[in-house]
C-alpha atoms as a PDB file:
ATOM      1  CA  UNK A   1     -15.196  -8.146 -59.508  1.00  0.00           C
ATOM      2  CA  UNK A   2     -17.990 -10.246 -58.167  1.00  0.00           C
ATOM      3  CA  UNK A   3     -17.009 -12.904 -60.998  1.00  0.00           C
ATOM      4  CA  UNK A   4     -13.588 -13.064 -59.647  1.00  0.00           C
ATOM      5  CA  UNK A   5     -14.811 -13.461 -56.056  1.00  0.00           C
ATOM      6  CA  UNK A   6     -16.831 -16.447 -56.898  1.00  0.00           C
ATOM      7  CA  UNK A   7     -13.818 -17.231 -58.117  1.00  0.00           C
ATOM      8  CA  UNK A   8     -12.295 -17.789 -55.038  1.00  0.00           C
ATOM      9  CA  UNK A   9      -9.964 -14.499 -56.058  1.00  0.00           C
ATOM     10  CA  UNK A  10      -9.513 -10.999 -54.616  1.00  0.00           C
ATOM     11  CA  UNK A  11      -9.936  -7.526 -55.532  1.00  0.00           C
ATOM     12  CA  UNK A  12      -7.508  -5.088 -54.088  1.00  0.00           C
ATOM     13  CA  UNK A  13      -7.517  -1.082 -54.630  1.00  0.00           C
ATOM     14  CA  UNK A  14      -4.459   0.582 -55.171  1.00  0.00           C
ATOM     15  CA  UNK A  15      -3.686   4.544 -55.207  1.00  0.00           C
ATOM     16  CA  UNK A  16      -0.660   5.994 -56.019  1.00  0.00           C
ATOM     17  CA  UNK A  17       0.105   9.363 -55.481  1.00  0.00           C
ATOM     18  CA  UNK A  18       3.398  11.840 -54.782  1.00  0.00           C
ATOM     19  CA  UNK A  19       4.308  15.112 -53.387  1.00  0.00           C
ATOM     20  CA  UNK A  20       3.256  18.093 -55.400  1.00  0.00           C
ATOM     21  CA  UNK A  21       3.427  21.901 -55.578  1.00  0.00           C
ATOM     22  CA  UNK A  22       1.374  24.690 -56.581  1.00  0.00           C
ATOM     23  CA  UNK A  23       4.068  25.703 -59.807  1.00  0.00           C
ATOM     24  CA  UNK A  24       4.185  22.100 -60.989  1.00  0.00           C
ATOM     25  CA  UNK A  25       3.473  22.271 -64.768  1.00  0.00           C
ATOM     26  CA  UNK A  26       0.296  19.429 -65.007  1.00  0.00           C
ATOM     27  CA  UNK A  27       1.415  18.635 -68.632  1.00  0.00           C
ATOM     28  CA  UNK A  28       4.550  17.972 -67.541  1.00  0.00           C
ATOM     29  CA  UNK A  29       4.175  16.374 -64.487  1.00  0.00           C
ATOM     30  CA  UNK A  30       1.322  13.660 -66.195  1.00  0.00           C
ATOM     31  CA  UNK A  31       4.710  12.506 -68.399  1.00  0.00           C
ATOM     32  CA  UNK A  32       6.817  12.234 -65.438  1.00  0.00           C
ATOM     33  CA  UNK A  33       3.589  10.084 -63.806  1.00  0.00           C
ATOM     34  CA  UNK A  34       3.518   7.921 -66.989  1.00  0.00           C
ATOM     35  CA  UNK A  35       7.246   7.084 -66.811  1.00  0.00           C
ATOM     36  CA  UNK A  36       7.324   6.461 -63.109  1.00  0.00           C
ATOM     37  CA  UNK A  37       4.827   3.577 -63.893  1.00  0.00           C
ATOM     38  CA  UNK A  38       6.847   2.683 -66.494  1.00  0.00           C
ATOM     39  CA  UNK A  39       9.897   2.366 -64.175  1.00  0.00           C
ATOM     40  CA  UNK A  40       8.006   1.049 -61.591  1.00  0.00           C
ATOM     41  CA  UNK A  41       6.276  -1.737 -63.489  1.00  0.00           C
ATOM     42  CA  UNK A  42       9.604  -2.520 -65.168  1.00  0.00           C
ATOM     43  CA  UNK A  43      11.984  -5.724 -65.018  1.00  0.00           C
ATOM     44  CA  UNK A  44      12.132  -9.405 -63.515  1.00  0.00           C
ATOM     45  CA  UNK A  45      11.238  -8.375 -59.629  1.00  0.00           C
ATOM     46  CA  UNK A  46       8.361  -7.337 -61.042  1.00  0.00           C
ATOM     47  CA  UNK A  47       7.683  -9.629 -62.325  1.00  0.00           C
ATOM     48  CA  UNK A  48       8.163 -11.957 -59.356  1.00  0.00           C
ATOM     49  CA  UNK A  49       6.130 -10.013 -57.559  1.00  0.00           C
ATOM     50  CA  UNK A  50       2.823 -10.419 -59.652  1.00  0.00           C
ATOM     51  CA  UNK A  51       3.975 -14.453 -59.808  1.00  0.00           C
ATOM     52  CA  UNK A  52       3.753 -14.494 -55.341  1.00  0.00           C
ATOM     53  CA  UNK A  53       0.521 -12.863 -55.437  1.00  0.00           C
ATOM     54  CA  UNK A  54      -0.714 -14.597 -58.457  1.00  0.00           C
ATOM     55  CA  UNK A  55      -1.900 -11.138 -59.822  1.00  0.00           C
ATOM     56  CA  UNK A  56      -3.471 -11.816 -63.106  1.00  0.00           C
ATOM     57  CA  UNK A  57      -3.799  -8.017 -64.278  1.00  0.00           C
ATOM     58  CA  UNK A  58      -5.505  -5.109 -63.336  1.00  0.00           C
ATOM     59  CA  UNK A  59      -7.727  -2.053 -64.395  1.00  0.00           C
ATOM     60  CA  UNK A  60      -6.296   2.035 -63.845  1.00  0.00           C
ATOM     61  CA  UNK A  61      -7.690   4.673 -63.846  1.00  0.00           C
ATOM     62  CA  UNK A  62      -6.447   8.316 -63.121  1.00  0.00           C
ATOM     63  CA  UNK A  63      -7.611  11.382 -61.535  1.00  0.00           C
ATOM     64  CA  UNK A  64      -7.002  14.827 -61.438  1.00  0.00           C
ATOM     65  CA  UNK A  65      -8.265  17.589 -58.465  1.00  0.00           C
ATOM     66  CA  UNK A  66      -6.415  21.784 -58.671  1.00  0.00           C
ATOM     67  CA  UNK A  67      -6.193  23.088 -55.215  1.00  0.00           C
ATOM     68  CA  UNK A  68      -4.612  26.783 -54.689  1.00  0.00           C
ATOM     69  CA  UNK A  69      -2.436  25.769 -52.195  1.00  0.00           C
ATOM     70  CA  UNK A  70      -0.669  22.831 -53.986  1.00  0.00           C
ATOM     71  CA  UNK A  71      -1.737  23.210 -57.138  1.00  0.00           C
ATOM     72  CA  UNK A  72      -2.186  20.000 -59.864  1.00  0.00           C
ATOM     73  CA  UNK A  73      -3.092  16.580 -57.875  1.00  0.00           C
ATOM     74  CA  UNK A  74      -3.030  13.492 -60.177  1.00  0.00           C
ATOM     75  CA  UNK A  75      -3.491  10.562 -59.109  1.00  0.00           C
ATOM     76  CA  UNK A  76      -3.944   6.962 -59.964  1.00  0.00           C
ATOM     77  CA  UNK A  77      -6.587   4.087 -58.889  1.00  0.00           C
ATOM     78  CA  UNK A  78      -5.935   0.677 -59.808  1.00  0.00           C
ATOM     79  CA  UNK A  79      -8.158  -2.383 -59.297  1.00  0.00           C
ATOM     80  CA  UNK A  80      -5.834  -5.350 -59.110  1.00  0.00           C
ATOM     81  CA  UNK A  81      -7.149  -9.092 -59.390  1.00  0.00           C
ATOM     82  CA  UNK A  82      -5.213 -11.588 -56.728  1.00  0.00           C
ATOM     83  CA  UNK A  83      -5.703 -15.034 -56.802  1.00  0.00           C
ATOM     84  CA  UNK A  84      -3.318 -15.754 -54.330  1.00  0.00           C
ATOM     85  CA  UNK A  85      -4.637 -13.691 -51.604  1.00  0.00           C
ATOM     86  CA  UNK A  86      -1.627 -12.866 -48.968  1.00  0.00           C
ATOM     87  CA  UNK A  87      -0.795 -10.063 -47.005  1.00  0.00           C
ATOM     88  CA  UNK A  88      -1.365  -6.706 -48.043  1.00  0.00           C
ATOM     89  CA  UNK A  89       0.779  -4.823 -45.539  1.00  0.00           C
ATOM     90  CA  UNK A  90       3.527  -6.956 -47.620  1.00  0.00           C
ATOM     91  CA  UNK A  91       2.237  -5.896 -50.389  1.00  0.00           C
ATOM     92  CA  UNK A  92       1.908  -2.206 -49.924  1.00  0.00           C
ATOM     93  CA  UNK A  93       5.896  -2.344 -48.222  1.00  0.00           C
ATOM     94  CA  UNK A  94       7.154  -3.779 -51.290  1.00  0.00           C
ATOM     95  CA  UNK A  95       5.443  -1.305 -53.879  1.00  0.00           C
ATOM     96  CA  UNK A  96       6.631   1.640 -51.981  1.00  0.00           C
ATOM     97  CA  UNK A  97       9.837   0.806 -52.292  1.00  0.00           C
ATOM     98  CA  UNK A  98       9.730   0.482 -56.036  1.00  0.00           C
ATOM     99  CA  UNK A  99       7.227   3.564 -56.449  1.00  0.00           C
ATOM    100  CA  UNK A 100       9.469   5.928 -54.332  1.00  0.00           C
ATOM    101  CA  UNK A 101      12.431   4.893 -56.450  1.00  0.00           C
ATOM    102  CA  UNK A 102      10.498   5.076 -59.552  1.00  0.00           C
ATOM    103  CA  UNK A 103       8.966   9.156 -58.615  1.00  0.00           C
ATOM    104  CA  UNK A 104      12.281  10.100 -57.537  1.00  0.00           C
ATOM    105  CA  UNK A 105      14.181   8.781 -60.793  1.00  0.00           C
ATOM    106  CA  UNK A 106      11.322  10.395 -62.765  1.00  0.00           C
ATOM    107  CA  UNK A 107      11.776  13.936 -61.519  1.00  0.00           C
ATOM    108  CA  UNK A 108       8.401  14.023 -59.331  1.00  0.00           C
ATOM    109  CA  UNK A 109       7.804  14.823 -55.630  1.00  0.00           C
ATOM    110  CA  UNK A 110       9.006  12.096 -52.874  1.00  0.00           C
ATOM    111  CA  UNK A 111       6.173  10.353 -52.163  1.00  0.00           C
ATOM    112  CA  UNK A 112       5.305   9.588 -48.242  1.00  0.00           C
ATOM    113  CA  UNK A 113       4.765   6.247 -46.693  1.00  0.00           C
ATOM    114  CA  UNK A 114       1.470   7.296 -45.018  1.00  0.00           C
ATOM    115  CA  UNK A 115      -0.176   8.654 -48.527  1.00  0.00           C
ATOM    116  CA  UNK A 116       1.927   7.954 -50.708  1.00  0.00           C
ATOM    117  CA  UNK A 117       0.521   4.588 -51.788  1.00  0.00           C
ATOM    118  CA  UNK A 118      -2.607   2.774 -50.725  1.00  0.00           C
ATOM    119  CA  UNK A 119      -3.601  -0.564 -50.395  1.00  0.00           C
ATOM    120  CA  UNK A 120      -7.682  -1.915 -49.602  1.00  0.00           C
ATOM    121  CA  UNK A 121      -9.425  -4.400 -50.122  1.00  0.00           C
ATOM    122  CA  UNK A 122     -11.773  -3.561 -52.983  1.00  0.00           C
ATOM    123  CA  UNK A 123     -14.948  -5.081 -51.338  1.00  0.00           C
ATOM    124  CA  UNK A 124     -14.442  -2.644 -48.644  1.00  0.00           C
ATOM    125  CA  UNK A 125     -13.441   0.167 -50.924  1.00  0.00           C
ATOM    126  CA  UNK A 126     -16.278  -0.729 -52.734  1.00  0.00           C
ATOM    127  CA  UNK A 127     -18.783   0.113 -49.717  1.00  0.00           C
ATOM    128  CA  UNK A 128     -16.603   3.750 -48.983  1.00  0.00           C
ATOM    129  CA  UNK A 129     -17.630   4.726 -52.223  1.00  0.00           C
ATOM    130  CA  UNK A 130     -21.442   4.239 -51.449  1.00  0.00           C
ATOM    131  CA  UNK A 131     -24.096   3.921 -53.735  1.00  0.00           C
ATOM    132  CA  UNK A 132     -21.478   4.704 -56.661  1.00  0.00           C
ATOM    133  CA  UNK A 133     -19.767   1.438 -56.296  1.00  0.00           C
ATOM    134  CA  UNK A 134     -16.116   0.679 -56.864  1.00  0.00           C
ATOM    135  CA  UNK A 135     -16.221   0.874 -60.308  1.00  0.00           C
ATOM    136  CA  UNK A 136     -17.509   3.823 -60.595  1.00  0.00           C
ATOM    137  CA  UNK A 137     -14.768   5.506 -57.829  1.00  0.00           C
ATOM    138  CA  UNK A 138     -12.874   4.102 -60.504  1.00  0.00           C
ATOM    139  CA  UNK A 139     -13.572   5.917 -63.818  1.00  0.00           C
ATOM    140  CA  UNK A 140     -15.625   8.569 -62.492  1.00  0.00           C
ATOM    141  CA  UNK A 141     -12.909  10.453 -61.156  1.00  0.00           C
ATOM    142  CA  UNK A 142     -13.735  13.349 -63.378  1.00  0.00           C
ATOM    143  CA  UNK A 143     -16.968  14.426 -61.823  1.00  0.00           C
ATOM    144  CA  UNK A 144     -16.572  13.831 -58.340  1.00  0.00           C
ATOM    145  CA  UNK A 145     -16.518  16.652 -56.043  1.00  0.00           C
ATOM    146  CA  UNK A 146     -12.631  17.367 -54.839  1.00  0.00           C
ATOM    147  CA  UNK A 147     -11.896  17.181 -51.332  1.00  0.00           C
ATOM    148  CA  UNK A 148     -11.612  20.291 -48.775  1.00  0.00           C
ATOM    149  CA  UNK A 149     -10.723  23.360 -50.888  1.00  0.00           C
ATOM    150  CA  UNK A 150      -9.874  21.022 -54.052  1.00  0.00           C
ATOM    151  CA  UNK A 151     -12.039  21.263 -56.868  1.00  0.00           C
ATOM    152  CA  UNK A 152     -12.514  18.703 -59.516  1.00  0.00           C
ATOM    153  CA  UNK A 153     -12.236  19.758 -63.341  1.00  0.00           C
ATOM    154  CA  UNK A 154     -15.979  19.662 -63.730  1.00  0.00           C
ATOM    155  CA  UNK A 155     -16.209  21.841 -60.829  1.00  0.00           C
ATOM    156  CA  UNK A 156     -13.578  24.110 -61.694  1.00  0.00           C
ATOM    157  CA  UNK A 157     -16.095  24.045 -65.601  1.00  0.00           C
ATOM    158  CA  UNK A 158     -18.582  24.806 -63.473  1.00  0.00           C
ATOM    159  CA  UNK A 159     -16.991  27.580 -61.644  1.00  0.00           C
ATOM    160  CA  UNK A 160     -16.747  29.195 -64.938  1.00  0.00           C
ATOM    161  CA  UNK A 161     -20.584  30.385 -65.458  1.00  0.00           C
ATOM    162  CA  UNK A 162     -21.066  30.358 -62.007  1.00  0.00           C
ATOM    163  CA  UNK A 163     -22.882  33.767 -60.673  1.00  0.00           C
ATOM    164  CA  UNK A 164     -21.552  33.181 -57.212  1.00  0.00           C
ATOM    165  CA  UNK A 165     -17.986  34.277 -57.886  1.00  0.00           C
ATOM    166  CA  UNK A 166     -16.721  37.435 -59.262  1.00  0.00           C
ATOM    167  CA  UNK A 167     -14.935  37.486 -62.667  1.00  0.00           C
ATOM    168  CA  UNK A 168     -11.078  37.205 -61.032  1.00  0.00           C
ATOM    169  CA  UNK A 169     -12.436  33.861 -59.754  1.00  0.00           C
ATOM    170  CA  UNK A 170     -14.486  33.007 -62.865  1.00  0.00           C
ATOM    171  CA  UNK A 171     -11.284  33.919 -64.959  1.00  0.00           C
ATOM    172  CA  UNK A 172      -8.801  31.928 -62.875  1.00  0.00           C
ATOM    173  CA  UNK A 173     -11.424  28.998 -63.233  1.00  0.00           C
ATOM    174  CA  UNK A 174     -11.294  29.093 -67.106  1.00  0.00           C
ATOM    175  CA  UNK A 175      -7.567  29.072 -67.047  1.00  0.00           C
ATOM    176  CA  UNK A 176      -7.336  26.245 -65.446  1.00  0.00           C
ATOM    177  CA  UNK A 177      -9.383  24.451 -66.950  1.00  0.00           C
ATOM    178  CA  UNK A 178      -7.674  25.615 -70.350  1.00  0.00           C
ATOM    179  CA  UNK A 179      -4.697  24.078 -68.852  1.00  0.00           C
ATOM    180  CA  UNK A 180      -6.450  20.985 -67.928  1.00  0.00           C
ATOM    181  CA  UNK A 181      -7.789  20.372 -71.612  1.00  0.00           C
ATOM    182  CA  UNK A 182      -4.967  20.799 -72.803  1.00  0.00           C
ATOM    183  CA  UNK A 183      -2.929  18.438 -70.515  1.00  0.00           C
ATOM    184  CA  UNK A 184      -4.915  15.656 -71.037  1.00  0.00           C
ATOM    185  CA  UNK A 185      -5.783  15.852 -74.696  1.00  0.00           C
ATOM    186  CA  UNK A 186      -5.353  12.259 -76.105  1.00  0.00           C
ATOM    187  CA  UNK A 187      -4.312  10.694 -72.564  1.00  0.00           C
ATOM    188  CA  UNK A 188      -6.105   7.305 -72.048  1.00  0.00           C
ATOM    189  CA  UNK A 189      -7.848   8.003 -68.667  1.00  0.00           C
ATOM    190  CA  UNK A 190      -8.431   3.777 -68.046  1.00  0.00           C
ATOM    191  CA  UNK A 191      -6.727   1.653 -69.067  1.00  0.00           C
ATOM    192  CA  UNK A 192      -7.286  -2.208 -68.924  1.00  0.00           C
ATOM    193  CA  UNK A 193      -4.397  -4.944 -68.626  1.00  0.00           C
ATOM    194  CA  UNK A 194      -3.680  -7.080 -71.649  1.00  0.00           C
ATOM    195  CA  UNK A 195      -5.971  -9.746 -72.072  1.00  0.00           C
ATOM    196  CA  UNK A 196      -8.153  -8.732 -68.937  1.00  0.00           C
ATOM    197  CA  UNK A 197     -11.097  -7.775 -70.866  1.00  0.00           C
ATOM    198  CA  UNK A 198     -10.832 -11.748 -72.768  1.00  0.00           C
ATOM    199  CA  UNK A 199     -10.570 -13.301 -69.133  1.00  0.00           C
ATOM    200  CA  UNK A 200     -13.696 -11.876 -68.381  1.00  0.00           C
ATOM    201  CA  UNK A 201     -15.517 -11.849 -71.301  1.00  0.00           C
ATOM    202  CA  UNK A 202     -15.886  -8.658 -71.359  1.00  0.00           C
ATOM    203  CA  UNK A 203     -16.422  -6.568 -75.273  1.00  0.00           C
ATOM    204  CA  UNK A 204     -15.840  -2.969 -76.086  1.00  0.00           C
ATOM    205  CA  UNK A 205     -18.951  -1.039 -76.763  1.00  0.00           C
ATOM    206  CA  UNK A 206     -19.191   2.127 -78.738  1.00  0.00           C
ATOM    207  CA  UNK A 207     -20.682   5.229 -77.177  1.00  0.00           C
ATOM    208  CA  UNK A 208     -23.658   4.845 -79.935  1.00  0.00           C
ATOM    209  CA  UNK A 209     -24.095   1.320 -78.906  1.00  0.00           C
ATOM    210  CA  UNK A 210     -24.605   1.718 -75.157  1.00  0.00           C
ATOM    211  CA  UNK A 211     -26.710   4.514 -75.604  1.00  0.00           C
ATOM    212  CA  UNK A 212     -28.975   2.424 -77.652  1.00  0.00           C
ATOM    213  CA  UNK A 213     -28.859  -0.433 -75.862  1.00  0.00           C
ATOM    214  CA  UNK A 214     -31.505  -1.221 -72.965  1.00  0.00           C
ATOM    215  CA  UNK A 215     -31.487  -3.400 -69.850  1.00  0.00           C
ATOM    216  CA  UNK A 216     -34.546  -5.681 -69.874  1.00  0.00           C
ATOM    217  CA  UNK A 217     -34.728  -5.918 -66.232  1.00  0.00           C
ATOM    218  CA  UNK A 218     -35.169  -2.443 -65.567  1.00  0.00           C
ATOM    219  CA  UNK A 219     -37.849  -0.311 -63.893  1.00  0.00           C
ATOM    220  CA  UNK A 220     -38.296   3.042 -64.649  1.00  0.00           C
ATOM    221  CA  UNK A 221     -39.392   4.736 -60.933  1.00  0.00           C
ATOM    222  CA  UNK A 222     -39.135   8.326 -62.472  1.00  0.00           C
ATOM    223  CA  UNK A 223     -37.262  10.824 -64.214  1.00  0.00           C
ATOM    224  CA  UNK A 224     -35.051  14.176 -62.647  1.00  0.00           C
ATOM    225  CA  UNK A 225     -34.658  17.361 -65.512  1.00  0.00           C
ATOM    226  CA  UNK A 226     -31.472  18.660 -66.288  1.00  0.00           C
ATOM    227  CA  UNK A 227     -31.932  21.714 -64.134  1.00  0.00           C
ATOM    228  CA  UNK A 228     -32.263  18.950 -60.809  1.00  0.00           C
ATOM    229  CA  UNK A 229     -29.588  16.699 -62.564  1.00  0.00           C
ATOM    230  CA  UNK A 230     -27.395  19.994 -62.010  1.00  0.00           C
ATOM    231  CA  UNK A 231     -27.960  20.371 -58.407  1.00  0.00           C
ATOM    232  CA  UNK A 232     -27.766  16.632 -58.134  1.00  0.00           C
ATOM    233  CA  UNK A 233     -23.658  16.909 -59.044  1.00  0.00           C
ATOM    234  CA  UNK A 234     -23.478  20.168 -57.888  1.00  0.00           C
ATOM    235  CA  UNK A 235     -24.093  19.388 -53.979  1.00  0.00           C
ATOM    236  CA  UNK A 236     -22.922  15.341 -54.658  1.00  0.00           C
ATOM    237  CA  UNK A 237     -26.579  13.754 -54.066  1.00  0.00           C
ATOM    238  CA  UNK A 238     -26.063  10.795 -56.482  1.00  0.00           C
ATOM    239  CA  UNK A 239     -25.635   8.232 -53.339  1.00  0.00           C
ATOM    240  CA  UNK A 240     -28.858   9.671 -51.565  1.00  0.00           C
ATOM    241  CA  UNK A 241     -30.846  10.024 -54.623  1.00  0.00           C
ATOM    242  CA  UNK A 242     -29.936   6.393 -55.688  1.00  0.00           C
ATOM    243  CA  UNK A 243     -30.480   5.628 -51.739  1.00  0.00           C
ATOM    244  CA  UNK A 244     -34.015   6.699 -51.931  1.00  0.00           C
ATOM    245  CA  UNK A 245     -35.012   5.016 -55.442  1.00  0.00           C
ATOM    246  CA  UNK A 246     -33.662   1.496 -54.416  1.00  0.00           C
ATOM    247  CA  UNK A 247     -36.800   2.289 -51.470  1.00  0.00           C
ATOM    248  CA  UNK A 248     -38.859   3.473 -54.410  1.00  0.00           C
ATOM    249  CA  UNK A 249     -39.509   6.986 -52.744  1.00  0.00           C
ATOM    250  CA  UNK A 250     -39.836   9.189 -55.248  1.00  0.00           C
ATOM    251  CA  UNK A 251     -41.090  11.359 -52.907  1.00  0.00           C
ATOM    252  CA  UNK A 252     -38.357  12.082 -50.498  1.00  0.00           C
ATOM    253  CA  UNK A 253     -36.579  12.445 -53.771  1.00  0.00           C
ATOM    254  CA  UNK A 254     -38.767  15.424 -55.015  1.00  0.00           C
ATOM    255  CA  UNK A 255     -38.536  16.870 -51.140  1.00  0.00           C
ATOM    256  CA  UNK A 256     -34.426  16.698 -51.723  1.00  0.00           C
ATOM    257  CA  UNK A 257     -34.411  18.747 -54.604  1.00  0.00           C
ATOM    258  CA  UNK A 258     -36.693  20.727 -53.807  1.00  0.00           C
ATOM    259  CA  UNK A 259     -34.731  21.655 -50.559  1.00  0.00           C
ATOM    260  CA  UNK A 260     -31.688  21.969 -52.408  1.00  0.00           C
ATOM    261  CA  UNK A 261     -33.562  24.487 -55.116  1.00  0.00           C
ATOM    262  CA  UNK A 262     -34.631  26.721 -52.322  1.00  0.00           C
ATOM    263  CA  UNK A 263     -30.728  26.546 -51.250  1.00  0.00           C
ATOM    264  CA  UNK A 264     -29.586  27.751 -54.338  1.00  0.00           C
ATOM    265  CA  UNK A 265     -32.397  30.228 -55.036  1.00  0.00           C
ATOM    266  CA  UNK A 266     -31.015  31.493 -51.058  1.00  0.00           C
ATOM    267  CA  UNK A 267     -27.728  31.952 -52.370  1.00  0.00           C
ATOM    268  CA  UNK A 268     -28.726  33.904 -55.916  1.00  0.00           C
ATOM    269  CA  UNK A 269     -30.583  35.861 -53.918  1.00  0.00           C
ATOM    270  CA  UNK A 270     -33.590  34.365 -55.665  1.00  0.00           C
END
């Protein structure tokens, strides 16, 4: 992204999303998603498109969040790179059109103009998400905390052993998780344009290789345990914690968690 903006280019976010109900099968409804991108994507005005805007390619990612009142919620982020610039309101007109066509033909929900599909700029979709960054909104879908009553599937995992709920709840967590796992078995969850990754320069890098790697300009302030890692995600510190080591106050971070400790000792009854 900040390569492209040197650039002279632009960033835009897009989310896609459609109606949905709480009996929607999620394995079914991720094929009807993938097709409705197919269809959408599909043929010369496409094409067109992409040539106005001088869109080069993009990066997707999608998300998933189970709440009981409307069940299953995927939904898809995708960082697109512009060189043209132009209007977005345009933009975000002409993809509805082709994305409501595209979910109806497929069998999903109608989507609505208002939510339906999104259009930001990514620089300022890069400060909503905070200390994570835009690319992490992106592919960190997964552990994010879901919105209102939603829960995310590591929060519905972590519903599982939790000792707040009683074992109906606990139960009903596990089976939907089940039904997650098993939905999104061998589903790419981002996915890169062709020949993105060679405009940029960027190279894939196995899991064994990052892990091994190290960045030679870092600083280690300090270290957090597992147990404070948990409350960390569990109560969605990351942007405060990362807040208070770009100050270097690695005490205010101890006085957090510590807080947050006595919160969940409170609510054990510890």
């Amino acid at each position: 992204m900040s390569e492209w903006g040197r650039e002279g280019g632009s960033v835009w976010l897009l989310t896609y999303t459609f109606s949905h109900g709480r009996h929607d099968n999620l394995k079914e409804t991720l094929a009807s998603l993938a097709n409705a991108r197919r269809l959408m994507r599909g043929g010369k005005a496409f094409s067109a498109l992409r040539a106005r805007y001088g869109w080069i390619g993009g990066i997707q990612a999608f998300e998933i969040t189970h709440g009981e009142a409307n069940g299953w919620h995927p939904h898809i982020h995708e960082l697109i790179f512009v060189s043209g610039g132009g209007d977005r309101a345009l933009l975000k007109a002409e993809l509805y059109r082709r994305w409501r066509s595209a979910c109806l033909r497929s069998g999903l929900g109608e989507p609505s103009l208002k939510r339906g599909l999104d259009v930001r700029d990514g620089m300022e979709a890069g400060r909503y998400a905070a200390k994570w960054g835009l690319d992490q909104e992106l592919v960190k879908g997964h552990i994010k905390a879901g919105r209102g009553s939603s829960r995310s599937p590591m929060q519905l995992l972590d519903d599982v052993v939790s000792d707040d709920l009683d074992d109906s709840s606990r139960d009903r967590a596990a089976s939907l998780w089940r039904d997650y796992a098993r939905s999104i078995k061998g589903r790419r969850q981002l996915f890169w344009s062709p020949g993105l990754k060679d405009r940029f320069g960027v190279s894939d890098v196995s899991d064994e290789e990052h892990a091994s790697s190290l960045d030679e300009s870092a600083e280690l302030l300090g270290s957090i345990s597992v147990e404070d890692w948990v409350l960390v995600c569990r109560y969605g510190l990351h942007a405060d914690v990362l807040d208070l080591a770009d100050r270097a106050n690695l005490a205010g971070i101890s006085a957090m968690l510590a807080h947050y400790r006595g919160i969940d000792d409170r609510r054990r009854g510890g």
